[in-house]
C-alpha atoms as a PDB file:
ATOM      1  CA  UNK A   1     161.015  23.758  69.740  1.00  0.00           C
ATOM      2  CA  UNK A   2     157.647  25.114  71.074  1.00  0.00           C
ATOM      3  CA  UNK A   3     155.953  21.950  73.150  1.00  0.00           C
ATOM      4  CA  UNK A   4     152.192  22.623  74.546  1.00  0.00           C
ATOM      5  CA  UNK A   5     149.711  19.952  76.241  1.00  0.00           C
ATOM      6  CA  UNK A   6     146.225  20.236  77.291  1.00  0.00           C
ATOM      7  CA  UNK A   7     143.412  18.272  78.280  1.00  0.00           C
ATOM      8  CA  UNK A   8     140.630  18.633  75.747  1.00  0.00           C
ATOM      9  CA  UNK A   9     138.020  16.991  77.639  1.00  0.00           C
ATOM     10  CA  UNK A  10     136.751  16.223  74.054  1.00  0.00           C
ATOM     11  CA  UNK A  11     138.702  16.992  70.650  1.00  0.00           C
ATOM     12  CA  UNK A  12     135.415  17.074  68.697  1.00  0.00           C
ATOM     13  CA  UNK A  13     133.754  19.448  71.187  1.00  0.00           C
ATOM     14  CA  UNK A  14     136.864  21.699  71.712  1.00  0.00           C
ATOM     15  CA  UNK A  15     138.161  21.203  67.860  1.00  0.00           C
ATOM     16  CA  UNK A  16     137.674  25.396  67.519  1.00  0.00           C
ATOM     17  CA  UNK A  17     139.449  25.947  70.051  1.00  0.00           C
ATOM     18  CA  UNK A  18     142.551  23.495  69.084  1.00  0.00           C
ATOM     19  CA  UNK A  19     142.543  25.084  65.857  1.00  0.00           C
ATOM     20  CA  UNK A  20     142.778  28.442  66.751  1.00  0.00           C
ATOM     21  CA  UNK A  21     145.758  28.105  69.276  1.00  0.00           C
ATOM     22  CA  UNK A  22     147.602  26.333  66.746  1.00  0.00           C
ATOM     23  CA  UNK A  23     147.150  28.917  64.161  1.00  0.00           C
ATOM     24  CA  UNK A  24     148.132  31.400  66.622  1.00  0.00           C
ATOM     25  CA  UNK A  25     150.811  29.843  68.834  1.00  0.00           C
ATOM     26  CA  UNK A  26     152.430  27.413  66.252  1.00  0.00           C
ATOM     27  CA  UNK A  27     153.792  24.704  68.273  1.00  0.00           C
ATOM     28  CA  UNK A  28     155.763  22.409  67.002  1.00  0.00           C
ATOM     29  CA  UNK A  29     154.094  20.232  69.132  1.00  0.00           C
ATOM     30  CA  UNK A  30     150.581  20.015  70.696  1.00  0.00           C
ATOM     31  CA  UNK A  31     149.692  16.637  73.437  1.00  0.00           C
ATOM     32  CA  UNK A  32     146.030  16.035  73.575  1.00  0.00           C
ATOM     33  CA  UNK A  33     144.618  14.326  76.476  1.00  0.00           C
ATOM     34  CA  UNK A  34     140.861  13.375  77.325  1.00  0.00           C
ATOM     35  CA  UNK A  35     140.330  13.070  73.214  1.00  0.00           C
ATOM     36  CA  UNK A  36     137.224  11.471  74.406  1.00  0.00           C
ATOM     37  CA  UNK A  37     136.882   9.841  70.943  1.00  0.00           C
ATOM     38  CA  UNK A  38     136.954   6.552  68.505  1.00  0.00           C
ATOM     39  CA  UNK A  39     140.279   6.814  66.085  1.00  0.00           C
ATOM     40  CA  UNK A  40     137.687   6.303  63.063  1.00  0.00           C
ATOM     41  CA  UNK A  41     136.748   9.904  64.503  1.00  0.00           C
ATOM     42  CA  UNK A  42     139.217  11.539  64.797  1.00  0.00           C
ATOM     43  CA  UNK A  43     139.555  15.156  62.785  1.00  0.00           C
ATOM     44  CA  UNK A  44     142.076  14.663  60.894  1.00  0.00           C
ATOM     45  CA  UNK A  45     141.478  15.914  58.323  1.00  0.00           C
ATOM     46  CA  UNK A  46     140.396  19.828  59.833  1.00  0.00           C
ATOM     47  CA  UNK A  47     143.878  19.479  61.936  1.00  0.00           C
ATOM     48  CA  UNK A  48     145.938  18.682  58.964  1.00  0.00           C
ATOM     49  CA  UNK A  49     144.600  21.737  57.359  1.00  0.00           C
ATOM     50  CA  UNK A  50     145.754  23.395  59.688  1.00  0.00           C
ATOM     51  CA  UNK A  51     149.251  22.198  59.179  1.00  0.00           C
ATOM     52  CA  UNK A  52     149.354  19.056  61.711  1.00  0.00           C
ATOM     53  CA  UNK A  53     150.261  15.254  61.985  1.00  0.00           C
ATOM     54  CA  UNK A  54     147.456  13.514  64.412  1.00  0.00           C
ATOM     55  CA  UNK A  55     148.534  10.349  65.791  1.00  0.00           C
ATOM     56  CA  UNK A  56     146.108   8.863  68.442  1.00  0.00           C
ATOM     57  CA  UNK A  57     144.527   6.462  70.302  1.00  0.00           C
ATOM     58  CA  UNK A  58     140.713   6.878  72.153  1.00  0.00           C
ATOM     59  CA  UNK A  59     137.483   5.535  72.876  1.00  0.00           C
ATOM     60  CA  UNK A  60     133.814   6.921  72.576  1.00  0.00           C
ATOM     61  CA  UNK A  61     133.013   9.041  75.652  1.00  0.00           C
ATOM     62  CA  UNK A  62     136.494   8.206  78.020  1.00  0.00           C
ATOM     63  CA  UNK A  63     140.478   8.579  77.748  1.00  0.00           C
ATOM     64  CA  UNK A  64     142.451   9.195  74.647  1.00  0.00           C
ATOM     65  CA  UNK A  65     145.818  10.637  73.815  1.00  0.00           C
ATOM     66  CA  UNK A  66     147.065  12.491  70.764  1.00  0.00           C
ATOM     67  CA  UNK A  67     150.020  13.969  69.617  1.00  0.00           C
ATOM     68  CA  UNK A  68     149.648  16.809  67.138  1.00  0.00           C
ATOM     69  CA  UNK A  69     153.482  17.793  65.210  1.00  0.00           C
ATOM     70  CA  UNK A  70     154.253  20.112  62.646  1.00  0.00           C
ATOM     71  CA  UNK A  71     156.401  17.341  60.817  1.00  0.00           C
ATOM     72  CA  UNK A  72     155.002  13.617  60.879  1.00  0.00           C
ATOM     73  CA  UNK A  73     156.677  11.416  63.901  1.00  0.00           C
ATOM     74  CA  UNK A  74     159.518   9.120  62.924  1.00  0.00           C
ATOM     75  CA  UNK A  75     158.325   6.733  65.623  1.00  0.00           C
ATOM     76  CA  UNK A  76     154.886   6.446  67.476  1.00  0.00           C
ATOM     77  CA  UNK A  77     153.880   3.784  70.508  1.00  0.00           C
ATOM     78  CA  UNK A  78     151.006   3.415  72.868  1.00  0.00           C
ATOM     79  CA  UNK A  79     150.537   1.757  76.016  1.00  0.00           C
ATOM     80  CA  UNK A  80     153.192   0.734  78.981  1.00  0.00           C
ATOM     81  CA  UNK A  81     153.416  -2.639  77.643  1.00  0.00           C
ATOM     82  CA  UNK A  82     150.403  -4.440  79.096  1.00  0.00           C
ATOM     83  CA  UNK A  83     147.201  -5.530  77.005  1.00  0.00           C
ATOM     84  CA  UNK A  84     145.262  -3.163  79.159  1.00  0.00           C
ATOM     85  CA  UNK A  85     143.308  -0.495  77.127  1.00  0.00           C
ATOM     86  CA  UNK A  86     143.726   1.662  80.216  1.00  0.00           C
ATOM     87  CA  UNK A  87     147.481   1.869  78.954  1.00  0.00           C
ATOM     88  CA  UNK A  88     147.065   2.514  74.930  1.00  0.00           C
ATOM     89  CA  UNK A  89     144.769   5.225  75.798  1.00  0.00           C
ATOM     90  CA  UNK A  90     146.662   6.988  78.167  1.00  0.00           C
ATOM     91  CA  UNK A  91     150.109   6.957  77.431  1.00  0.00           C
ATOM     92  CA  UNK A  92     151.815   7.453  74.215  1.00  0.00           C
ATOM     93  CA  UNK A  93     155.292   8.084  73.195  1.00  0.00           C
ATOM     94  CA  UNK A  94     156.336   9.642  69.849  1.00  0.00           C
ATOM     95  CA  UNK A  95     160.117  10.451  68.590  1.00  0.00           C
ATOM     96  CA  UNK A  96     160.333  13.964  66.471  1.00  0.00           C
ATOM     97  CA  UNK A  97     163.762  14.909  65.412  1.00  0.00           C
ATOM     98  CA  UNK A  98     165.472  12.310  67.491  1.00  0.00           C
ATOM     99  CA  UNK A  99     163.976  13.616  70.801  1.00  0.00           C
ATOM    100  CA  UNK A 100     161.277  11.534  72.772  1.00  0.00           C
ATOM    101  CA  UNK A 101     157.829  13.237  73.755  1.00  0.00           C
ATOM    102  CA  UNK A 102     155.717  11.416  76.361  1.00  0.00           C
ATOM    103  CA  UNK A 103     152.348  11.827  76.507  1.00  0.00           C
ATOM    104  CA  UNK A 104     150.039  10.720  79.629  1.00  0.00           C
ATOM    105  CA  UNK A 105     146.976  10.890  81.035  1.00  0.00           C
ATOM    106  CA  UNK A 106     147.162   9.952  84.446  1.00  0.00           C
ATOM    107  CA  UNK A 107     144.661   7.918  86.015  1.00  0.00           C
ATOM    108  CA  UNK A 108     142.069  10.857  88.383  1.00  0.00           C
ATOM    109  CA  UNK A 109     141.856   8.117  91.519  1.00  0.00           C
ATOM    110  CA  UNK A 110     138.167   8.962  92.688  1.00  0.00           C
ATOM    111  CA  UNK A 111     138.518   8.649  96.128  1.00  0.00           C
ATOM    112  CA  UNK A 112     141.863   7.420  98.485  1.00  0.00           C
ATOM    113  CA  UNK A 113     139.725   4.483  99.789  1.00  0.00           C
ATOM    114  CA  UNK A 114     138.943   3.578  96.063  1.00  0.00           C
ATOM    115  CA  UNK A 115     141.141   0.822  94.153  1.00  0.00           C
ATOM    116  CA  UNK A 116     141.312   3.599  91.920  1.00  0.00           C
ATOM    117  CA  UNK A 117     143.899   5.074  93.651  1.00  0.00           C
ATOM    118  CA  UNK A 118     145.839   2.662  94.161  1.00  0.00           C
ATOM    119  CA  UNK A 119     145.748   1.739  90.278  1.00  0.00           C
ATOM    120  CA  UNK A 120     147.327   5.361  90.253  1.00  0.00           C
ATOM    121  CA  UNK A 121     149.797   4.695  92.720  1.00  0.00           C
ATOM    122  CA  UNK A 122     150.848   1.549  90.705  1.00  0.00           C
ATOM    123  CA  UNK A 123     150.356   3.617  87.361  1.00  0.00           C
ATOM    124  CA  UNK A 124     153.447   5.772  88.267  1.00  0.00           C
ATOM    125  CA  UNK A 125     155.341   2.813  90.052  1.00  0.00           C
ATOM    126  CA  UNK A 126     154.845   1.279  86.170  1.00  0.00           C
ATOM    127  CA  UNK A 127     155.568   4.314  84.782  1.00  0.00           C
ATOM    128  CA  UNK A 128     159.043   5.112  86.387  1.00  0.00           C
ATOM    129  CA  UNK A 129     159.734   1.585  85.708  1.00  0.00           C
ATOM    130  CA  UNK A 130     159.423   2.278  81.995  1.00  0.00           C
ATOM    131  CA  UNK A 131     161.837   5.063  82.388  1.00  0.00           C
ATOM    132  CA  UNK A 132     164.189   3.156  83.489  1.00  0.00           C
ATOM    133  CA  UNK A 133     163.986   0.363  81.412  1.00  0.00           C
ATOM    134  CA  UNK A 134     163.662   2.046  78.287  1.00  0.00           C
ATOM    135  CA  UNK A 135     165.637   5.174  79.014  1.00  0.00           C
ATOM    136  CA  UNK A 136     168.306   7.172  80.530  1.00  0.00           C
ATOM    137  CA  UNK A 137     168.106  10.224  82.174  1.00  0.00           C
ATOM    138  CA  UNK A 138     171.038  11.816  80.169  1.00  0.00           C
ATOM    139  CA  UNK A 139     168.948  11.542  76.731  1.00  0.00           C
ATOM    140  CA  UNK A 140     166.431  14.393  75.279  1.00  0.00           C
ATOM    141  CA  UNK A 141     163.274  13.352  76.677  1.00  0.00           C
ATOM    142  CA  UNK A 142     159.936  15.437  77.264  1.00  0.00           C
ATOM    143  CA  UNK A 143     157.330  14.073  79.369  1.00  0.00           C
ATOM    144  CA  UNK A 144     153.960  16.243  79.170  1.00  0.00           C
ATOM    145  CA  UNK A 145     150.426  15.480  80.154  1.00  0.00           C
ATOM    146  CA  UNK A 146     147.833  15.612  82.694  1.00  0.00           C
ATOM    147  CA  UNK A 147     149.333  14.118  85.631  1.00  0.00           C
ATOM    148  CA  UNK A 148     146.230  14.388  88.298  1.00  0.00           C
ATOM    149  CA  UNK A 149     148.931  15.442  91.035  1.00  0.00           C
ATOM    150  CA  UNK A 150     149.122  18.895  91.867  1.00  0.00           C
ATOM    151  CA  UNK A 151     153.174  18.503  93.298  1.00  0.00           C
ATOM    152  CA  UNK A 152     153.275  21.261  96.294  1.00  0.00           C
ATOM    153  CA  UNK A 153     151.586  23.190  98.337  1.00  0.00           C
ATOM    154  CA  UNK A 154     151.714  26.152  95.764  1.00  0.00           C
ATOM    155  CA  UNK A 155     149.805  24.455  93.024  1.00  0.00           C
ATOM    156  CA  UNK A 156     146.575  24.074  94.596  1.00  0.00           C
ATOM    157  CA  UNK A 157     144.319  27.017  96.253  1.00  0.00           C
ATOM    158  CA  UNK A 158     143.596  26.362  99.920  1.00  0.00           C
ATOM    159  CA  UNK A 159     145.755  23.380 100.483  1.00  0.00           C
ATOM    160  CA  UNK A 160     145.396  22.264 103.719  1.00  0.00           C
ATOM    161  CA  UNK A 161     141.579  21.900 102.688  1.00  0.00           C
ATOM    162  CA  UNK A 162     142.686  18.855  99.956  1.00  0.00           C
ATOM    163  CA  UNK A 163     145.317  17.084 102.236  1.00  0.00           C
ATOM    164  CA  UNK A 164     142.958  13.875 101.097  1.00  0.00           C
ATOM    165  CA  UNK A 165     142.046  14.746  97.682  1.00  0.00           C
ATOM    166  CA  UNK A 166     143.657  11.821  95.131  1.00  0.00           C
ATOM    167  CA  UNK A 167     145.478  14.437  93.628  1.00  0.00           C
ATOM    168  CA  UNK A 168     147.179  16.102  96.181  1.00  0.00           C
ATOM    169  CA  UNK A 169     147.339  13.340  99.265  1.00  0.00           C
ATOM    170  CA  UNK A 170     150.415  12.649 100.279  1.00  0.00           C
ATOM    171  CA  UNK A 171     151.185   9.251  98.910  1.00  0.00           C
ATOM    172  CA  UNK A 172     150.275  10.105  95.767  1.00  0.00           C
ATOM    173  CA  UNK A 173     152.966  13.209  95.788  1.00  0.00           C
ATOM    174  CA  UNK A 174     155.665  10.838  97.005  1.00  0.00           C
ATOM    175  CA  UNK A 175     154.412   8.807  93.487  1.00  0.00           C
ATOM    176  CA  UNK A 176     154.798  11.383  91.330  1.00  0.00           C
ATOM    177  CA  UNK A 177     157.641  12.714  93.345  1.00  0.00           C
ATOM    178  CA  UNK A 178     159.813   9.234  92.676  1.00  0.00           C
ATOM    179  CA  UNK A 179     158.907   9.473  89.216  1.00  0.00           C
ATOM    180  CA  UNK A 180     160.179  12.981  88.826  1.00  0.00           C
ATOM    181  CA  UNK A 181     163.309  11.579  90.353  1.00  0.00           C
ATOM    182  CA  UNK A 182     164.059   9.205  87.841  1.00  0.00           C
ATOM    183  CA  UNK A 183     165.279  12.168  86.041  1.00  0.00           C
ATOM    184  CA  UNK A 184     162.973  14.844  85.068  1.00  0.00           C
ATOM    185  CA  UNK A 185     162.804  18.780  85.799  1.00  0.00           C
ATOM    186  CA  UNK A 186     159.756  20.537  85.974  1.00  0.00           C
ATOM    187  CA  UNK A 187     160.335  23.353  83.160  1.00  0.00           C
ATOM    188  CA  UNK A 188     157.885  25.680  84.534  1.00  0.00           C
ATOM    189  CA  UNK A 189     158.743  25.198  88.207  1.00  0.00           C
ATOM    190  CA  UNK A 190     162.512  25.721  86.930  1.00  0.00           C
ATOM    191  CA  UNK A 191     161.608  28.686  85.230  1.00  0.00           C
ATOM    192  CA  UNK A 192     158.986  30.388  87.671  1.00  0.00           C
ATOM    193  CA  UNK A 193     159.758  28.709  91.789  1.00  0.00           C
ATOM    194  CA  UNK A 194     157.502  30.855  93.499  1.00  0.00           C
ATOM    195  CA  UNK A 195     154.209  31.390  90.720  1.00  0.00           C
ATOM    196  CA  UNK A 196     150.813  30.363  91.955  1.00  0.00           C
ATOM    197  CA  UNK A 197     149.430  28.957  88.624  1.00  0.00           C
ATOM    198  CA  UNK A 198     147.001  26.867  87.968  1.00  0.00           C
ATOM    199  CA  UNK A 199     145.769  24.904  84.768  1.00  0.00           C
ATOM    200  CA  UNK A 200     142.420  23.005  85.889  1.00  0.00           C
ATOM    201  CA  UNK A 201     139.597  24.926  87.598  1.00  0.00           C
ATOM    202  CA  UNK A 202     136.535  23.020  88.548  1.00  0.00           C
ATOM    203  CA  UNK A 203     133.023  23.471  86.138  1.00  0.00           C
ATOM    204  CA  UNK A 204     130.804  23.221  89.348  1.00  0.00           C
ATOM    205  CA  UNK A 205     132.486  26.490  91.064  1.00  0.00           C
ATOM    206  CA  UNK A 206     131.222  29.209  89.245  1.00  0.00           C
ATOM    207  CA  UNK A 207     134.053  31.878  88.840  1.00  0.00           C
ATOM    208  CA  UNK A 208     136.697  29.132  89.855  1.00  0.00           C
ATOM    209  CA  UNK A 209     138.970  31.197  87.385  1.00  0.00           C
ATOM    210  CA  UNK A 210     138.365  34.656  88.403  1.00  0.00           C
ATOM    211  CA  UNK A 211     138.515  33.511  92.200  1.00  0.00           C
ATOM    212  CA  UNK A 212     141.518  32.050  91.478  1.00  0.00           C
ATOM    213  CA  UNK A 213     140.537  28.469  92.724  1.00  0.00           C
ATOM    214  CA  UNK A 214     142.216  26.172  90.945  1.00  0.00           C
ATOM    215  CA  UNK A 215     145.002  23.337  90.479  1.00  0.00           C
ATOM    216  CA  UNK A 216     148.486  22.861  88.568  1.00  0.00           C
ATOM    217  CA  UNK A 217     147.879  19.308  87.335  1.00  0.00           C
ATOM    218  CA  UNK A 218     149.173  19.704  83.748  1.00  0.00           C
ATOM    219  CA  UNK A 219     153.140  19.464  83.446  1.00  0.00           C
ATOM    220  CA  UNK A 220     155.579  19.837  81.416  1.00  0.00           C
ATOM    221  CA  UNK A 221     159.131  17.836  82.475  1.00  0.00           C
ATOM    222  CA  UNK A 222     161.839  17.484  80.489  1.00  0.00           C
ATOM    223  CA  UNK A 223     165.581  15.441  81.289  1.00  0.00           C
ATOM    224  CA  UNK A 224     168.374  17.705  82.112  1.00  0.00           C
ATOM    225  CA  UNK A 225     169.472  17.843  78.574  1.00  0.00           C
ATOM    226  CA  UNK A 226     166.445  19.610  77.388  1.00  0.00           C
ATOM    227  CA  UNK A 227     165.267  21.210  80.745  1.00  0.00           C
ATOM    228  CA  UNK A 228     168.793  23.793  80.854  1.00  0.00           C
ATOM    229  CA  UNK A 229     167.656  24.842  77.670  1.00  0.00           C
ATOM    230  CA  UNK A 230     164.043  25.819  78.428  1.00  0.00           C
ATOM    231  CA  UNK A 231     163.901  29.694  78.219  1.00  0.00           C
ATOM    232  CA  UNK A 232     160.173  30.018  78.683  1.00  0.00           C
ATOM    233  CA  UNK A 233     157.085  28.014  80.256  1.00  0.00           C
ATOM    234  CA  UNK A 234     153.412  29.707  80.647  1.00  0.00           C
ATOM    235  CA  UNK A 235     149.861  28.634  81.458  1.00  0.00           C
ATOM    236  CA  UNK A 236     147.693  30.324  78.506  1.00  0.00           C
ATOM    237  CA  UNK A 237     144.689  31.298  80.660  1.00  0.00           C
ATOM    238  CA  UNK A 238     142.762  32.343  77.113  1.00  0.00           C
ATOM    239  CA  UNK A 239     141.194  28.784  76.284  1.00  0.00           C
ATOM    240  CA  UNK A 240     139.830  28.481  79.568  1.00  0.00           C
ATOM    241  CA  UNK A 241     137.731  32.058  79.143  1.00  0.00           C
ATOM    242  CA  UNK A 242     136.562  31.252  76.059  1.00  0.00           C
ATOM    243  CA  UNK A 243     133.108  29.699  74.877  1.00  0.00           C
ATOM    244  CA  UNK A 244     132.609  26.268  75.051  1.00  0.00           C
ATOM    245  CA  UNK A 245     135.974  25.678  77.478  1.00  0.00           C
ATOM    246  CA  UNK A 246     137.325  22.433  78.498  1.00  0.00           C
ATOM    247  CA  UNK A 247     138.166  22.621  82.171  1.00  0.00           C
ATOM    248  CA  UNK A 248     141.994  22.534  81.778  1.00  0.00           C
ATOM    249  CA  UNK A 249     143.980  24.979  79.802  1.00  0.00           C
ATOM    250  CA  UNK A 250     146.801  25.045  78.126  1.00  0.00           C
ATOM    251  CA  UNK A 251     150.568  24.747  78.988  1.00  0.00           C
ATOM    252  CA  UNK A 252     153.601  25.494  77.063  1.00  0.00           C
ATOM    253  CA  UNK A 253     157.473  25.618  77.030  1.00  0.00           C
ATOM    254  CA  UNK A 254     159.831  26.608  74.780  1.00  0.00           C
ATOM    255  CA  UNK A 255     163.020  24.861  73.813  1.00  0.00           C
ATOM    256  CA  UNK A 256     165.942  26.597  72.448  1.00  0.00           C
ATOM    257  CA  UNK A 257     169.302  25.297  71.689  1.00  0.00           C
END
């Protein structure tokens, strides 16, 4: 089972793009982020021509989530269980073949002294919450998405510079950390401890990619079930040097068992 996510930062302005990794990667499964589009918008139809189920939620211009599958999803939710639409457009949780894929997009946080940030801080509070409510750590679960946290020191250039950055300050590391905890292994950490990668690079540095000034924010964790049987996890650097780029790239892992 070949899992990828990655932050479009519009499906409709990156749909090329989408189509032409899944023709040449064939995931079995593709999470969207940042759809940045109404569901009566969606492409469906171009994506299932090219062999995929969409399911999705989004709004004009903000948000969205979508799960793209080679076989249609036996189950499909949205939200954390509030009435927010903050929740049904950035977390979604599909079942394909009896294993659970989350999807998020985690809240950015502007700015430490924002009540954005501490929305974030609750967001993963809710979210570990939901884990353990809903879940147990010895099932097959994959949780994928942008996470706005780069974990470590190693996953963002020039670290000590971003000690208060919303997605690297420490508080928001311990949040993601005790979500982690709950029960999930970082599949490309697992697979690669020591790799300076990184899947976001900033539009308003110019040569952020070739400089190699970037973050890790996009993640792929899977339970211990599914995480020992990970046998590869890689940042495809190719979307992100291509025309018309979104500002994330892509991340996969491969499941074997």
């Amino acid at each position: 089972m070949k899992v990828a996510t990655f932050n479009v930062n519009s499906i409709r302005r990156r749909l090329d793009t989408v189509v032409h990794w899944l023709t040449r990667h064939q995931p079995d499964i593709l999470c969207l982020q940042e759809t940045k589009v109404q569901d009566k918008d969606f492409p469906v139809e171009t994506l299932a021509a090219a062999g995929y189920h969409a399911r999705f939620r989004g709004m004009k211009g903000y948000n969205g989530v979508a799960v793209l599958s080679r076989t249609p999803p036996e189950q499909v939710t949205f939200g954390l269980g509030s009435s927010s639409n903050a929740d049904t457009d950035r977390f979604m949780r599909v079942v394909i073949h009896g294993i659970t894929i989350i999807n998020t997009y985690v809240p950015q946080g502007s700015s430490i002294r924002s009540p954005r940030y501490q929305y974030k801080l609750d967001w993963f509070a809710r979210l570990r919450e939901y884990f353990a409510t809903h879940y147990s750590p010895h099932e097959c679960i994959v949780w994928c998405g942008d996470m706005n946290v780069a974990p470590t020191p190693l996953d963002v250039y020039s670290p000590h510079t971003h000690l208060n950055h919303v997605c690297f300050h420490e508080a928001v590391r311990e949040a993601y950390r005790r979500t982690v905890q709950w029960g999930f292994e970082d599949v490309f950490r697992r697979l690669h401890p020591n790799r300076q990668e990184y899947t976001f690079w900033d539009y308003r540095q110019p040569c952020a990619v070739r400089a190699h000034r970037g973050w890790r924010l996009d993640h792929i964790l899977a339970t211990r079930p599914l995480a020992i049987h990970c046998t590869a996890s890689e940042v495809d650097l190719a979307p992100r040097l291509g025309s018309l780029p979104s500002d994330h790239t892509i991340v996969w892992a491969m499941f074997s068992w």
